[in-house]
C-alpha atoms as a PDB file:
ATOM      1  CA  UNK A   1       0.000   0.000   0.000  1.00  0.00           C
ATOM      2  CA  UNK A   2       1.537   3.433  -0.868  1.00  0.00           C
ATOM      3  CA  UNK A   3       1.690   6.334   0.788  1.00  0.00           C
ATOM      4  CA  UNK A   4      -1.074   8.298  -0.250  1.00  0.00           C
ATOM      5  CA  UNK A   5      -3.529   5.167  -0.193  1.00  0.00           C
ATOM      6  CA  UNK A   6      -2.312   4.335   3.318  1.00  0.00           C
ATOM      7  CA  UNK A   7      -2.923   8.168   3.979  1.00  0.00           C
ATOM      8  CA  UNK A   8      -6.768   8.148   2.701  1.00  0.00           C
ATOM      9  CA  UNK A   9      -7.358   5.101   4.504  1.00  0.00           C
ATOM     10  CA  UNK A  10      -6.553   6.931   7.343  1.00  0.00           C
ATOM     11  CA  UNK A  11      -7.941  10.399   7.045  1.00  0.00           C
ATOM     12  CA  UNK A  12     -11.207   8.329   6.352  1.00  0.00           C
ATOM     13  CA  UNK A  13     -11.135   6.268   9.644  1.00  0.00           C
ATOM     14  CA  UNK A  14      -9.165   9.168  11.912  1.00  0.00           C
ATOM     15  CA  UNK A  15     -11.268  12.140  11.304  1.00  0.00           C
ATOM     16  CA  UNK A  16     -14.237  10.454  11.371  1.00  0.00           C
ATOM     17  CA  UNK A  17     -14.247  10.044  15.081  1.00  0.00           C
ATOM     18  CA  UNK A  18     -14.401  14.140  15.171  1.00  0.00           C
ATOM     19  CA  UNK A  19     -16.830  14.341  12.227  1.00  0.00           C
ATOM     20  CA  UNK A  20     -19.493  11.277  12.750  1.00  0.00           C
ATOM     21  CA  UNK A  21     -21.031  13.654  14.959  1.00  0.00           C
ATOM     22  CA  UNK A  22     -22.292  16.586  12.420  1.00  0.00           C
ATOM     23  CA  UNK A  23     -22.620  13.790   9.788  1.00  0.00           C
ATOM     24  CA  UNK A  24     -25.203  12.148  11.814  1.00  0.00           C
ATOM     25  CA  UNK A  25     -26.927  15.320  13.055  1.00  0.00           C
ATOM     26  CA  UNK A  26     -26.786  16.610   9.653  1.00  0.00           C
ATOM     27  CA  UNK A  27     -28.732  13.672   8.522  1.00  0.00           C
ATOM     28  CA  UNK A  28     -31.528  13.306  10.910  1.00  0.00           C
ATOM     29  CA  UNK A  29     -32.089  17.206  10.694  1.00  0.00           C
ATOM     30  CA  UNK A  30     -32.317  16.371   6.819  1.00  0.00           C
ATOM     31  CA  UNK A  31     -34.633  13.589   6.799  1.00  0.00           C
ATOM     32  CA  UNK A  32     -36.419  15.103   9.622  1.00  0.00           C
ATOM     33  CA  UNK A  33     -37.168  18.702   7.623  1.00  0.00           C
ATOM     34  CA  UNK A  34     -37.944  17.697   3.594  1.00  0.00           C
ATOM     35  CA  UNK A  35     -40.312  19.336   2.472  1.00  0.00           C
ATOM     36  CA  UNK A  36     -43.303  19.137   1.372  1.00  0.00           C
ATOM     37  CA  UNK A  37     -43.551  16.795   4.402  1.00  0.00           C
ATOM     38  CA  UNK A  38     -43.835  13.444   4.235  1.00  0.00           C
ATOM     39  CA  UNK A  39     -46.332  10.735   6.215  1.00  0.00           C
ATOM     40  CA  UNK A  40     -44.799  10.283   9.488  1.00  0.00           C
ATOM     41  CA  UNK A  41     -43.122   6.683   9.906  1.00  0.00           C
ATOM     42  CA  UNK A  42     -45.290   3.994  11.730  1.00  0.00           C
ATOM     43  CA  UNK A  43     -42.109   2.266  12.759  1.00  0.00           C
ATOM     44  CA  UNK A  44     -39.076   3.480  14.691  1.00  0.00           C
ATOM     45  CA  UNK A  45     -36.235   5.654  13.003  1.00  0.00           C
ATOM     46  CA  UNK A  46     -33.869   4.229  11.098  1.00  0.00           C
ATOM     47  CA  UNK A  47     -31.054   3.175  13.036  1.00  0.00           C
ATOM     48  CA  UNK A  48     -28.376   5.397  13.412  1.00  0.00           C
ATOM     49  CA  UNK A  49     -25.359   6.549  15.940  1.00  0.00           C
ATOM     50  CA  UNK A  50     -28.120   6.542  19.304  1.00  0.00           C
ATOM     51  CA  UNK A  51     -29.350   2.823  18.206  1.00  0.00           C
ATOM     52  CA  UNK A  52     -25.903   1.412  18.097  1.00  0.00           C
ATOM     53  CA  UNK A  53     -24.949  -0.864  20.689  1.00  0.00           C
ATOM     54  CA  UNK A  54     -22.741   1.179  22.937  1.00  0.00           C
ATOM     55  CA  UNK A  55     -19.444  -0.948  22.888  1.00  0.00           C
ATOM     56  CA  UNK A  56     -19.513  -1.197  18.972  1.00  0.00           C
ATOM     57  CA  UNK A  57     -19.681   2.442  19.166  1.00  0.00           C
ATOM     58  CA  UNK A  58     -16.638   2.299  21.887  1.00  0.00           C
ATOM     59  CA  UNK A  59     -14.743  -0.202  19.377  1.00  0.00           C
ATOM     60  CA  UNK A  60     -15.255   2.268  16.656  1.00  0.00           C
ATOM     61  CA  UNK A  61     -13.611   5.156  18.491  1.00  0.00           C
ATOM     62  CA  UNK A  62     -10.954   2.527  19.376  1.00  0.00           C
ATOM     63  CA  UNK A  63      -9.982   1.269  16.326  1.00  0.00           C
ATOM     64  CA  UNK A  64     -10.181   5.117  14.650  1.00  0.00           C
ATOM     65  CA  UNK A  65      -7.710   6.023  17.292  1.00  0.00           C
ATOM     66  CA  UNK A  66      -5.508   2.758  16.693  1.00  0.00           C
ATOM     67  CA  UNK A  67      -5.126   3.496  13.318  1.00  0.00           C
ATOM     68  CA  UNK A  68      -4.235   7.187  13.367  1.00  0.00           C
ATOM     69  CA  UNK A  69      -2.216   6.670  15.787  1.00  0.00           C
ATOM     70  CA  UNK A  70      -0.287   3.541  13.595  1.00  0.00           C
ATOM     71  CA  UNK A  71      -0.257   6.237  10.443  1.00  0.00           C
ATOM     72  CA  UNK A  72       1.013   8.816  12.374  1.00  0.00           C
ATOM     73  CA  UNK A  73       3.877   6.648  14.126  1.00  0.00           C
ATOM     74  CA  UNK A  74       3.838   8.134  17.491  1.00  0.00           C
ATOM     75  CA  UNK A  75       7.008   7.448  18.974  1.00  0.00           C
ATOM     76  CA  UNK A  76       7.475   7.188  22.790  1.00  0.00           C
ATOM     77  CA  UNK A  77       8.049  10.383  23.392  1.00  0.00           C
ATOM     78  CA  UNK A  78       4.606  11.799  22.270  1.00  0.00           C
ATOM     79  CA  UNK A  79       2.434   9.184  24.472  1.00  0.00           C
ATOM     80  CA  UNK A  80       1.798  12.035  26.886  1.00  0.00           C
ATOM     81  CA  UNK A  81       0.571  14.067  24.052  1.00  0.00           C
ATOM     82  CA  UNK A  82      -0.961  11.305  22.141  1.00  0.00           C
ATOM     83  CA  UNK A  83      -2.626  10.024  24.815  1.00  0.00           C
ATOM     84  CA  UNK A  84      -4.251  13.382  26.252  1.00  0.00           C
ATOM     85  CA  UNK A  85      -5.742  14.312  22.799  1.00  0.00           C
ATOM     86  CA  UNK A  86      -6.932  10.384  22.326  1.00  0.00           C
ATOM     87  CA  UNK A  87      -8.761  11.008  26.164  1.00  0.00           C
ATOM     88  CA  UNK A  88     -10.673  13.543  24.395  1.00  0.00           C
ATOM     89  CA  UNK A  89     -11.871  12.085  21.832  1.00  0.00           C
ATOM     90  CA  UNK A  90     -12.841   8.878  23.440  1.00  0.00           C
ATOM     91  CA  UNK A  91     -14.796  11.347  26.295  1.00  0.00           C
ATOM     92  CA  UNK A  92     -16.516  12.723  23.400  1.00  0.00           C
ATOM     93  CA  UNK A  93     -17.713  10.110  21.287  1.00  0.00           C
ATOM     94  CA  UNK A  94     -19.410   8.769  25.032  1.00  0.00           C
ATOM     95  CA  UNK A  95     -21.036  12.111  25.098  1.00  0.00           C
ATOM     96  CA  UNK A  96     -22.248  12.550  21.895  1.00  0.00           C
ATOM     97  CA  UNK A  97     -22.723   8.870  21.678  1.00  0.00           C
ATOM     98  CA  UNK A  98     -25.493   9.066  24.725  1.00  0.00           C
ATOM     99  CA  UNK A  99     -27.219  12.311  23.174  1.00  0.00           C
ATOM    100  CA  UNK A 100     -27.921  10.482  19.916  1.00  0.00           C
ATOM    101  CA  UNK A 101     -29.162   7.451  22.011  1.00  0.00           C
ATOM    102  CA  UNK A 102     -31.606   9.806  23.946  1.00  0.00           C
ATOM    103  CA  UNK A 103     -32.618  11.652  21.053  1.00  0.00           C
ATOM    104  CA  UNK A 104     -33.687   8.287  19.127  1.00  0.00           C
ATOM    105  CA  UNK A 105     -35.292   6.858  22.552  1.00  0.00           C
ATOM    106  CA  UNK A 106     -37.326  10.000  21.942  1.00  0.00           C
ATOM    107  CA  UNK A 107     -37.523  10.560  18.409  1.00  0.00           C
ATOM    108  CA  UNK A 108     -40.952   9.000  17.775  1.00  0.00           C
ATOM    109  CA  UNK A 109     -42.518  11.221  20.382  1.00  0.00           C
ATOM    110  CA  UNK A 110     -41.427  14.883  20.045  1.00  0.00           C
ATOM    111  CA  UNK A 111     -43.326  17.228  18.221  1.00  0.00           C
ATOM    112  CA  UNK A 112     -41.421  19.926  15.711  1.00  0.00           C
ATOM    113  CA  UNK A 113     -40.201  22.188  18.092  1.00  0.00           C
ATOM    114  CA  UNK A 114     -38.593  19.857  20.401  1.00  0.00           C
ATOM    115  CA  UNK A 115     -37.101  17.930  17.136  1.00  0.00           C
ATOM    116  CA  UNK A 116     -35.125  21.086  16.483  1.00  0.00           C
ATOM    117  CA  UNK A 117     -33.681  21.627  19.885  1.00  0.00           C
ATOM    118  CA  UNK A 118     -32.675  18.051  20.509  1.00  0.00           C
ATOM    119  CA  UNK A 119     -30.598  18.661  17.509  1.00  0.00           C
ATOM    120  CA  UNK A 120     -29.784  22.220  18.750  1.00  0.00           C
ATOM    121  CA  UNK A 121     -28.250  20.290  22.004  1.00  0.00           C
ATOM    122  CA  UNK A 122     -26.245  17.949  19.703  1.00  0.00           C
ATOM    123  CA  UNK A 123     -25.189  20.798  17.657  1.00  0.00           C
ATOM    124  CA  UNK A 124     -24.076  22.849  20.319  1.00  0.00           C
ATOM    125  CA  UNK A 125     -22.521  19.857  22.043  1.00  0.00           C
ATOM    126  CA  UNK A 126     -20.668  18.955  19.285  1.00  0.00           C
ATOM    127  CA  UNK A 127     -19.313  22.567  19.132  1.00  0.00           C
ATOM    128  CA  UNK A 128     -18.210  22.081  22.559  1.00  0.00           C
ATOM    129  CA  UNK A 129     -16.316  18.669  22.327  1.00  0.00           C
ATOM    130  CA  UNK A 130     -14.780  20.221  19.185  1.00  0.00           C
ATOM    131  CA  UNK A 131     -13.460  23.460  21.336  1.00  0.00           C
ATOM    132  CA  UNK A 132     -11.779  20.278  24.055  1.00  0.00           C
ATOM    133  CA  UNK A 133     -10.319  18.468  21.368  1.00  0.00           C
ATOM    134  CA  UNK A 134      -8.749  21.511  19.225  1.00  0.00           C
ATOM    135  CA  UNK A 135      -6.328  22.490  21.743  1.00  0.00           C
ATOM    136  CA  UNK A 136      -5.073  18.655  22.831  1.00  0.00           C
ATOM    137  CA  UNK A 137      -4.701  18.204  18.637  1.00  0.00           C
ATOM    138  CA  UNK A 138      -2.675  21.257  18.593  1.00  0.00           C
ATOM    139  CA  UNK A 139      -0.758  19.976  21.581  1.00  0.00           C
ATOM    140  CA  UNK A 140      -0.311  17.090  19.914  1.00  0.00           C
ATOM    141  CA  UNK A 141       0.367  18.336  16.452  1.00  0.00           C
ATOM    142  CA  UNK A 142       3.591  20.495  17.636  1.00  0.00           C
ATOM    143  CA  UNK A 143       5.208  17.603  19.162  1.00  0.00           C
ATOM    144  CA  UNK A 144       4.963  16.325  15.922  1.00  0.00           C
ATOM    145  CA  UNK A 145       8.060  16.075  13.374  1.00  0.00           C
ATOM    146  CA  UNK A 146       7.441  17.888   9.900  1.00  0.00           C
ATOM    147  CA  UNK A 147       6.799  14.463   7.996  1.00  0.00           C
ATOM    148  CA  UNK A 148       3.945  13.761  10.892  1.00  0.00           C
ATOM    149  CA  UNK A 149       2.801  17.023  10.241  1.00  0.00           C
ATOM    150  CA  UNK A 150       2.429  16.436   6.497  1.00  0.00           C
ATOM    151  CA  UNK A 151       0.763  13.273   7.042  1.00  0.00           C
ATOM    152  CA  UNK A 152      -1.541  14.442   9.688  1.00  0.00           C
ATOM    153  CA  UNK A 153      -2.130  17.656   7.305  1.00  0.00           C
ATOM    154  CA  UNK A 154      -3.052  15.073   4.679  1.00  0.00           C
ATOM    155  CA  UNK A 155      -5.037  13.026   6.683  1.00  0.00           C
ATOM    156  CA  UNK A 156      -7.656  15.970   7.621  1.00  0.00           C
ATOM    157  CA  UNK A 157      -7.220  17.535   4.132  1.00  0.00           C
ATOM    158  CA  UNK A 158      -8.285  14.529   2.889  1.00  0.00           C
ATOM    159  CA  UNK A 159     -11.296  13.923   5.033  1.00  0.00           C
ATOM    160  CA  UNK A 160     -12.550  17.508   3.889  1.00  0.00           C
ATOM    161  CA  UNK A 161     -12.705  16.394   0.154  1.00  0.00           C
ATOM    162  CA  UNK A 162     -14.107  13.591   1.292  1.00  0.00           C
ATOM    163  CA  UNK A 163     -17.456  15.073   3.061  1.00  0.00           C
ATOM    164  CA  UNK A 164     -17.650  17.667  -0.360  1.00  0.00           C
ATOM    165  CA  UNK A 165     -16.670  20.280   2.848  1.00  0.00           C
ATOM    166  CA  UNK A 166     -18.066  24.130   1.588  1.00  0.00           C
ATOM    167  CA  UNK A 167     -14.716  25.148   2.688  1.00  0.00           C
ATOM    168  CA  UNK A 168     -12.577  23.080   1.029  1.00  0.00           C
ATOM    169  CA  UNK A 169     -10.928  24.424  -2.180  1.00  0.00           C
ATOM    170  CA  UNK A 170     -11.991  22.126  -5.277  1.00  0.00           C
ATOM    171  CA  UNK A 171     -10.639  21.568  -8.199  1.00  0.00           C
END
């Protein structure tokens, strides 16, 4: 496996421990506002990230972290680093992880209003495990050496493209 496959494989699997979340949210909000509307649905919603069983969801975040941190080749003397910025995101997948299983243990019952602000708490909680794990990344990041750098610079850049991200340059 090259380089650059080795590197999509990973930006796919790493970054989508700090993206499932807005993926997720994005989609319910989608499928939960089309319009004109549709028939409500008799049954229960679709599975998704609440209606997992929780350890998949924990061996999920595991192996993402496994893997990224296998691609990135943390050496011994960025545990402390590596391990502080994996803490986060394993804290935050369990959070977001239980506010997707309330919100489907709900789902069938709330009305329109209370649709939108369970998925304003997700939202907004999503913003907040972002704003913990942004600073233990950058920690993280500058104990890196350049050619971890690249390859965690790749890894992200990649997962942009990926999701068709607004922000991302095309072409």
């Amino acid at each position: 496996m090259d380089l650059r496959s080795t590197v999509r494989f990973a930006g796919f699997r790493a970054v989508l421990a700090l993206g499932f979340a807005v993926g997720f949210a994005s989609l319910a909000f989608a499928q939960n506002s089309q319009y004109p509307p549709q028939n409500p649905p008799q049954t229960s919603p679709a599975p998704g990230p609440g209606s997992r069983n929780p350890e998949q969801a924990k061996a999920r975040v595991e192996e993402q972290i496994n893997r990224l941190h296998q691609q990135l080749g943390i050496t011994a003397d960025q545990e402390p680093q590596w391990n502080a910025f994996a803490a986060v995101m394993r804290a935050n997948a369990e959070h977001m992880e239980g506010l997707y299983r309330e919100r489907a243990s709900r789902f069938n019952q709330m009305n329109a209003v209370e649709s939108l602000r369970s998925y304003q708490r997700i939202v907004q909680a999503h913003a907040e495990d972002l704003a913990r794990l942004v600073p233990a990344f950058e920690t993280l990041y500058a104990s890196l050496t350049p050619d971890q750098q690249r390859i965690a610079d790749q890894v992200f850049r990649y997962q942009n493209r990926r999701r068709g991200s607004r922000t991302a340059p095309h072409g």
